[in-house]
C-alpha atoms as a PDB file:
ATOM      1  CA  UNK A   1    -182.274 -12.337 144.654  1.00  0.00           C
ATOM      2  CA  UNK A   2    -180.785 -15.514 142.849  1.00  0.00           C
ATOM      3  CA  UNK A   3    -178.324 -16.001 146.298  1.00  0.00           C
ATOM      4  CA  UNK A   4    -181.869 -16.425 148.089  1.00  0.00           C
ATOM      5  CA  UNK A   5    -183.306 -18.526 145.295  1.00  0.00           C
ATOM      6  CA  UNK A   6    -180.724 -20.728 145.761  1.00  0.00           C
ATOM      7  CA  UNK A   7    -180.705 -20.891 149.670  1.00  0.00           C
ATOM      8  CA  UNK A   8    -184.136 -21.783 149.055  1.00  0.00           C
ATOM      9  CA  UNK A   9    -183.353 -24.562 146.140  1.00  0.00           C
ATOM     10  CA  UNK A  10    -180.879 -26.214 148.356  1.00  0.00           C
ATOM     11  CA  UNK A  11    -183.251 -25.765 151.665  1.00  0.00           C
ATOM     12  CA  UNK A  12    -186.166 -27.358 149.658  1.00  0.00           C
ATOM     13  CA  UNK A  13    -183.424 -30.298 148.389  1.00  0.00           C
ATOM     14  CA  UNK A  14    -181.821 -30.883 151.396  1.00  0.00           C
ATOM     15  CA  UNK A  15    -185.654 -30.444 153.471  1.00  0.00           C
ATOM     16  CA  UNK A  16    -184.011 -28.868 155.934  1.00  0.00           C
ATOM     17  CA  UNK A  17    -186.854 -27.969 159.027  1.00  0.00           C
ATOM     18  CA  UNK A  18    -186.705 -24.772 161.571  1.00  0.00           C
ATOM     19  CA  UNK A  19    -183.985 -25.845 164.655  1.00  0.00           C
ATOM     20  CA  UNK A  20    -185.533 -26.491 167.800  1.00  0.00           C
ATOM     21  CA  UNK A  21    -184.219 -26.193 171.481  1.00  0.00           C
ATOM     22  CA  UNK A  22    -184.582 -28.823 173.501  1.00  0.00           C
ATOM     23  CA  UNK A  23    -182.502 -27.631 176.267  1.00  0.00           C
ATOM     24  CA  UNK A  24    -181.446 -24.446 176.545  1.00  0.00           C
ATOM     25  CA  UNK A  25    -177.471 -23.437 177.076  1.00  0.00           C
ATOM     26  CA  UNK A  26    -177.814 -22.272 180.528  1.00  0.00           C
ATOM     27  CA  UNK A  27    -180.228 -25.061 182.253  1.00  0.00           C
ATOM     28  CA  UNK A  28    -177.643 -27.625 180.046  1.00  0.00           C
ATOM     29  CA  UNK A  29    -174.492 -26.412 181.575  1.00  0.00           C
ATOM     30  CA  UNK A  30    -176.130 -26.168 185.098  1.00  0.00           C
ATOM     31  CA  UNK A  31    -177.699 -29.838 184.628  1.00  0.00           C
ATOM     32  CA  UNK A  32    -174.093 -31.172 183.274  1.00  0.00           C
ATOM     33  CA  UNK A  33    -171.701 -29.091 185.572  1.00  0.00           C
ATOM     34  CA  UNK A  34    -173.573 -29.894 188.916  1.00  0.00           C
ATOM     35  CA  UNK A  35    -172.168 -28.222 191.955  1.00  0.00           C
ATOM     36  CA  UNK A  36    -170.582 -24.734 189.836  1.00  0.00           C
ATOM     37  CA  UNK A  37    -171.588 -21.903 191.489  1.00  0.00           C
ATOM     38  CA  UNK A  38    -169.974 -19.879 188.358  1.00  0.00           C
ATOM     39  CA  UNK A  39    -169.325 -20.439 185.034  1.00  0.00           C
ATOM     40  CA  UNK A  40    -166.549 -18.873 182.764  1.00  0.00           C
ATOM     41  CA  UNK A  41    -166.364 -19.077 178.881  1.00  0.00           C
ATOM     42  CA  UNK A  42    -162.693 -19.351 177.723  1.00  0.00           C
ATOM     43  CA  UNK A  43    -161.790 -19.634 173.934  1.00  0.00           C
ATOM     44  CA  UNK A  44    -159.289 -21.275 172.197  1.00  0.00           C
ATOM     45  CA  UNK A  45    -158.727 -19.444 168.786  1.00  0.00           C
ATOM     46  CA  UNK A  46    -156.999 -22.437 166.466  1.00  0.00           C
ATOM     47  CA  UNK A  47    -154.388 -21.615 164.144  1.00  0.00           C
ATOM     48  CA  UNK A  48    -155.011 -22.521 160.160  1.00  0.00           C
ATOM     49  CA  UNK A  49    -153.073 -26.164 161.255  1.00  0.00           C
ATOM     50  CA  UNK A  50    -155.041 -26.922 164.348  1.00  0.00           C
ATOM     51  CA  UNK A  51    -158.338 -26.377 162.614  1.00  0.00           C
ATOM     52  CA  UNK A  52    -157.212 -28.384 159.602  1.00  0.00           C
ATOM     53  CA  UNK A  53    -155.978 -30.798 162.279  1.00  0.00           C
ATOM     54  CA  UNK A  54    -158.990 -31.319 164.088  1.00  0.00           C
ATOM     55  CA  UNK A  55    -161.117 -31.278 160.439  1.00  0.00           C
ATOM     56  CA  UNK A  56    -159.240 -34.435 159.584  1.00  0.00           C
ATOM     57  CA  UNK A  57    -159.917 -36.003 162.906  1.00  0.00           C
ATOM     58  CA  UNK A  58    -163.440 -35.523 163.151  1.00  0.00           C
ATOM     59  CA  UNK A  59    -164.565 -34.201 160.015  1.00  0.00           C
ATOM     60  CA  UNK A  60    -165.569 -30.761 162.142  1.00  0.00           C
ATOM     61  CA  UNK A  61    -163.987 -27.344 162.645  1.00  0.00           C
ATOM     62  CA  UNK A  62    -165.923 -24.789 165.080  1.00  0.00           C
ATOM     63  CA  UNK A  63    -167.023 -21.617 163.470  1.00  0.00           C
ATOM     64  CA  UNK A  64    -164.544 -19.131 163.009  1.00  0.00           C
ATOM     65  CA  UNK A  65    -161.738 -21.194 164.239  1.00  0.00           C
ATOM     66  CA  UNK A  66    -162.796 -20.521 167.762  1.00  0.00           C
ATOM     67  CA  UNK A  67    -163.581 -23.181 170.331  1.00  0.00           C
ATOM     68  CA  UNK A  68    -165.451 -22.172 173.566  1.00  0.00           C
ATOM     69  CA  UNK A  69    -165.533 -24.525 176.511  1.00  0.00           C
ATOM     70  CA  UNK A  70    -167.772 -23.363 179.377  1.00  0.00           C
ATOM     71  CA  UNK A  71    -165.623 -23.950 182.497  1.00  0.00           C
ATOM     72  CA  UNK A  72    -167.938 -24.271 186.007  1.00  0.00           C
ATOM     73  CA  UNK A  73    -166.177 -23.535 189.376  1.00  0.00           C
ATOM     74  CA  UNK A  74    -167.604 -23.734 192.794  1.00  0.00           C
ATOM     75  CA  UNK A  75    -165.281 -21.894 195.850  1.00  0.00           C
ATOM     76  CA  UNK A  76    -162.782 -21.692 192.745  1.00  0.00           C
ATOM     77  CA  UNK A  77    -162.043 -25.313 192.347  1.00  0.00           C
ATOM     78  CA  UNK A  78    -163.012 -26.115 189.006  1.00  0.00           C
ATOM     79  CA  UNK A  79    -166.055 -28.676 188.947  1.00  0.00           C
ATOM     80  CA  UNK A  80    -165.991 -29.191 185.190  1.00  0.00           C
ATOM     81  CA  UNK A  81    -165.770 -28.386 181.577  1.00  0.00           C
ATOM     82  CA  UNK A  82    -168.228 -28.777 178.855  1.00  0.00           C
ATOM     83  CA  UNK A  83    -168.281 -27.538 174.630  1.00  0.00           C
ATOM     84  CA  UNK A  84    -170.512 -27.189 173.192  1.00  0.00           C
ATOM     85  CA  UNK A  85    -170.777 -29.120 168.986  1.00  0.00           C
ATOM     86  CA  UNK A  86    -172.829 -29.022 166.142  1.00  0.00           C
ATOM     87  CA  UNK A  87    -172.972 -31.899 163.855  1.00  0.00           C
ATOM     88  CA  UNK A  88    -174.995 -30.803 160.167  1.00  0.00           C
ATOM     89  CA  UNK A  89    -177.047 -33.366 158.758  1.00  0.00           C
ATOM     90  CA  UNK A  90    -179.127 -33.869 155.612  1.00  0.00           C
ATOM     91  CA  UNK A  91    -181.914 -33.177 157.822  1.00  0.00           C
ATOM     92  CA  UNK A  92    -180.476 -30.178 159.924  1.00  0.00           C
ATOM     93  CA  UNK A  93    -178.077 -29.218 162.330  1.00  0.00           C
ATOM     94  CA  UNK A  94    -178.007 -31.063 165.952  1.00  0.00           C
ATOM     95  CA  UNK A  95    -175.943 -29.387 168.924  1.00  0.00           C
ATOM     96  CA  UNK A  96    -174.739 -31.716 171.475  1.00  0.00           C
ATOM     97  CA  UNK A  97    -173.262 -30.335 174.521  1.00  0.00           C
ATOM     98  CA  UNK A  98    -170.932 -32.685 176.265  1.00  0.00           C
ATOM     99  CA  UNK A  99    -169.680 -32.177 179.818  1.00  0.00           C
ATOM    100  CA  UNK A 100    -165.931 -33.048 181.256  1.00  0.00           C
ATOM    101  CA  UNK A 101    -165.165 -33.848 184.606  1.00  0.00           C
ATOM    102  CA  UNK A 102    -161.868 -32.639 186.127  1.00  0.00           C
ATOM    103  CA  UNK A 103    -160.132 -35.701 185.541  1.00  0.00           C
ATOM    104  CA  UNK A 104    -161.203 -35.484 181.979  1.00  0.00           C
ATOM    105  CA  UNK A 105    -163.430 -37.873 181.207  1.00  0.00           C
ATOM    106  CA  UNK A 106    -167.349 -37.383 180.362  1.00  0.00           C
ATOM    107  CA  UNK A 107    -169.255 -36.917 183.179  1.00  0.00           C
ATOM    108  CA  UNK A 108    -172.937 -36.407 180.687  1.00  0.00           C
ATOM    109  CA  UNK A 109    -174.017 -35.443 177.207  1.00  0.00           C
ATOM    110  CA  UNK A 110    -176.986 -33.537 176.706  1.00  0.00           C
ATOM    111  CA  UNK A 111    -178.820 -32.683 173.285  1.00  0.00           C
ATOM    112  CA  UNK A 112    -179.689 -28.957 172.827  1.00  0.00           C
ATOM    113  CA  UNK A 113    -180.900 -28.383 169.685  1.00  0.00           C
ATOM    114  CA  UNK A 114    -182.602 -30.644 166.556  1.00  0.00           C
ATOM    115  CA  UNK A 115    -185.044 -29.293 163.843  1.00  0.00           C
ATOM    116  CA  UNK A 116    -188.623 -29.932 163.928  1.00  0.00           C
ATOM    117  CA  UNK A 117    -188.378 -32.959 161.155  1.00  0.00           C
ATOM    118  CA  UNK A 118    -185.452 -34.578 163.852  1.00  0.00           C
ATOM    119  CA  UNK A 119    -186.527 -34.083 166.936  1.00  0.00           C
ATOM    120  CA  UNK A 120    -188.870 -36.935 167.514  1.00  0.00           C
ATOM    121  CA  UNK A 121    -186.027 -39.249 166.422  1.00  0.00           C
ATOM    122  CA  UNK A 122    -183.689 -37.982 168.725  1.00  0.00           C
ATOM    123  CA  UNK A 123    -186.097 -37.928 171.572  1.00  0.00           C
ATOM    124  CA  UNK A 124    -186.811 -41.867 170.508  1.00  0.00           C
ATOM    125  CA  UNK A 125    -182.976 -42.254 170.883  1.00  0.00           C
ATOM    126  CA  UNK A 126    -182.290 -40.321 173.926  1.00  0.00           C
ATOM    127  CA  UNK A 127    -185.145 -42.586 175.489  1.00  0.00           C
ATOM    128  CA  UNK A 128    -183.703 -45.683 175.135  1.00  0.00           C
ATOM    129  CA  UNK A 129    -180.795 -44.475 177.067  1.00  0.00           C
ATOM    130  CA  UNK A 130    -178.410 -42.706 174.107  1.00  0.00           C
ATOM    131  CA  UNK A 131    -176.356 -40.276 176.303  1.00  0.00           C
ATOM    132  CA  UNK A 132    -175.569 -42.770 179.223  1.00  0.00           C
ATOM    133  CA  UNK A 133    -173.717 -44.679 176.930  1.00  0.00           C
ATOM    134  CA  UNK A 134    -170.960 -42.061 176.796  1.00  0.00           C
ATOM    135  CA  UNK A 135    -170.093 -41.514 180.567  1.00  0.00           C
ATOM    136  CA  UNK A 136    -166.414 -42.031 181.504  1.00  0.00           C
ATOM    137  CA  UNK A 137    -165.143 -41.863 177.670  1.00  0.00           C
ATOM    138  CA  UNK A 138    -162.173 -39.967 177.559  1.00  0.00           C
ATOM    139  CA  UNK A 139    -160.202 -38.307 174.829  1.00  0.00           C
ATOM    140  CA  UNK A 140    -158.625 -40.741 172.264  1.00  0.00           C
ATOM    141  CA  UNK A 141    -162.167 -43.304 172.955  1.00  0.00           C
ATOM    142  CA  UNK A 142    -164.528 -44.004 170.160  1.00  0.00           C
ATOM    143  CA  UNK A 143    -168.228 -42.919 171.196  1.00  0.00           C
ATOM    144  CA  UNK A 144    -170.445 -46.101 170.212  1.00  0.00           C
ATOM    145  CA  UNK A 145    -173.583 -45.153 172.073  1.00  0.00           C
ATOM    146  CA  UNK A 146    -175.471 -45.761 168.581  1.00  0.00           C
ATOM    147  CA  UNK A 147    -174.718 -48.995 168.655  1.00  0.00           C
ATOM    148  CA  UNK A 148    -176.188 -50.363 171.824  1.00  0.00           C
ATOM    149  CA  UNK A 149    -179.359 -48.685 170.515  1.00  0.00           C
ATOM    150  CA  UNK A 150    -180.062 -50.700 167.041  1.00  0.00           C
ATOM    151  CA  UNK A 151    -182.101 -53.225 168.176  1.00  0.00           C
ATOM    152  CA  UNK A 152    -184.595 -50.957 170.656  1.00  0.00           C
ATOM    153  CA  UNK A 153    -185.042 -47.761 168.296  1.00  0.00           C
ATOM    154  CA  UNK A 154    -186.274 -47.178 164.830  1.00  0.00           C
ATOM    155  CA  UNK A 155    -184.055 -46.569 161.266  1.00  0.00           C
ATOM    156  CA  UNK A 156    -184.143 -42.554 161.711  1.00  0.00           C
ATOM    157  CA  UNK A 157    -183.587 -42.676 165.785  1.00  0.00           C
ATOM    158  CA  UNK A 158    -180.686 -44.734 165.253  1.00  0.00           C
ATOM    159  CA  UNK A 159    -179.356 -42.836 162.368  1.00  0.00           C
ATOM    160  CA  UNK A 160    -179.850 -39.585 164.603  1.00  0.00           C
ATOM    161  CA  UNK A 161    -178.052 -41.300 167.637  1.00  0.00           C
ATOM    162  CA  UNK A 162    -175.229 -42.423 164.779  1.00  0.00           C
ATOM    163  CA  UNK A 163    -175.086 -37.999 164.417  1.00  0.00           C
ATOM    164  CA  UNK A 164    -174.577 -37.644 168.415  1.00  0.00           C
ATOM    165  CA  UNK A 165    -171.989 -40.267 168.060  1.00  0.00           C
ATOM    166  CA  UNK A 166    -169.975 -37.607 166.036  1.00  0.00           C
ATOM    167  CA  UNK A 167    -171.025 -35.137 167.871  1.00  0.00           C
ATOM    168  CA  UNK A 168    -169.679 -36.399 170.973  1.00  0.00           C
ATOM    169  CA  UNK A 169    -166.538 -37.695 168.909  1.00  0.00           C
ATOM    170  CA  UNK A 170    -165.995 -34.044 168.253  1.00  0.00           C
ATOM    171  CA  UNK A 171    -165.966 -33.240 171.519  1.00  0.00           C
ATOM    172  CA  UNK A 172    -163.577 -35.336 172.904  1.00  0.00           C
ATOM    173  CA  UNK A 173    -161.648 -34.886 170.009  1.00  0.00           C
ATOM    174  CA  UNK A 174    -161.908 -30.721 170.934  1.00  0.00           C
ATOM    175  CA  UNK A 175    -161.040 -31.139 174.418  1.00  0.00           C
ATOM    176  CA  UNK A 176    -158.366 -33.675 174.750  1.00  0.00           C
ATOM    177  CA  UNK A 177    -156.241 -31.621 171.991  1.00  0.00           C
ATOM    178  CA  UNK A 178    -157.402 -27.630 173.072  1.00  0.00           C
ATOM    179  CA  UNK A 179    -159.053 -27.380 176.662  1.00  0.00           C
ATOM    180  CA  UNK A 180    -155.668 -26.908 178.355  1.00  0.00           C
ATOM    181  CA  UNK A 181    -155.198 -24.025 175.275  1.00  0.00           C
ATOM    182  CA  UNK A 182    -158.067 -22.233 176.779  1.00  0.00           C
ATOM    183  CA  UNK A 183    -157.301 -22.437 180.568  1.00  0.00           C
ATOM    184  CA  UNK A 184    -154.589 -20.156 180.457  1.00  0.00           C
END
């Protein structure tokens, strides 16, 4: 009873508001891996080190040490990659999928999942053009789609684009150090 008195306490504190989906997994990784015919989850389980590793990279570690990257293939030639990352904030999780083309870069970013309170803020973002602004960044680039936005979205879209940002700094950060992990 108190361990869901305090669930509740910190809920209520941090006003955290029901998650939403905005895109579902399935129509995401069809939209972002055009062309796949298939689609194959592979894990890559991180040691204690890789997770710490990637923790003080990105501030992030997947749950349970396990990241799964969603590899599409069409006549087996592989068409693409994509993770998918959740980034908390004081106002609820986010889950950004991001989608790699075979020569590694970012070939699109979706947004799959908000809370009620958020998702008109990211929606505002995403509007004025948020997830274009990450095409062709590569592993080792700093996503700075939030910044192109400051002048053309309000306070809380901006801040919410600032949360994609990380999310999409994750997942470079995930796939330029573990996607070649989780191919074999």
């Amino acid at each position: 009873m108190i361990g869901i008195l305090t669930g509740a306490a910190v809920s209520a504190a941090l006003h955290i508001t029901p998650t939403v989906v905005l895109v579902p997994r399935p129509e995401a990784m069809k939209t972002l891996l055009p062309g796949a015919d298939a689609f194959f989850a592979r894990e890559a389980h991180l040691s204690n080190g890789d997770a710490h590793r990637l923790h003080e990279a990105v501030d992030w570690s997947p749950e349970d040490g396990v990241l799964t990257f969603y590899i599409g293939k069409s006549g087996g030639q592989v068409t693409g990659a994509l993770v998918f990352v959740r980034v908390d904030t004081p106002h609820g999780p986010i889950e950004v999928a991001a989608a790699f083309t075979p020569a590694g870069n970012i070939g699109g970013v979706i947004v799959t999942k908000a809370t009620v309170e958020t998702k008109p803020w990211v929606l505002e973002a995403l509007r004025a053009g948020l997830t274009e602004r990450y095409r062709a960044l590569k592993p080792g680039d700093t996503p700075q789609g939030a910044t192109g936005l400051q002048d053309r979205v309000g306070s809380l879209a901006d801040y919410m684009a600032q949360q994609v940002d990380k999310g999409v700094a994750r997942a470079l950060a995930a796939y330029g150090t573990f996607y070649k992990t989780a191919r074999t």
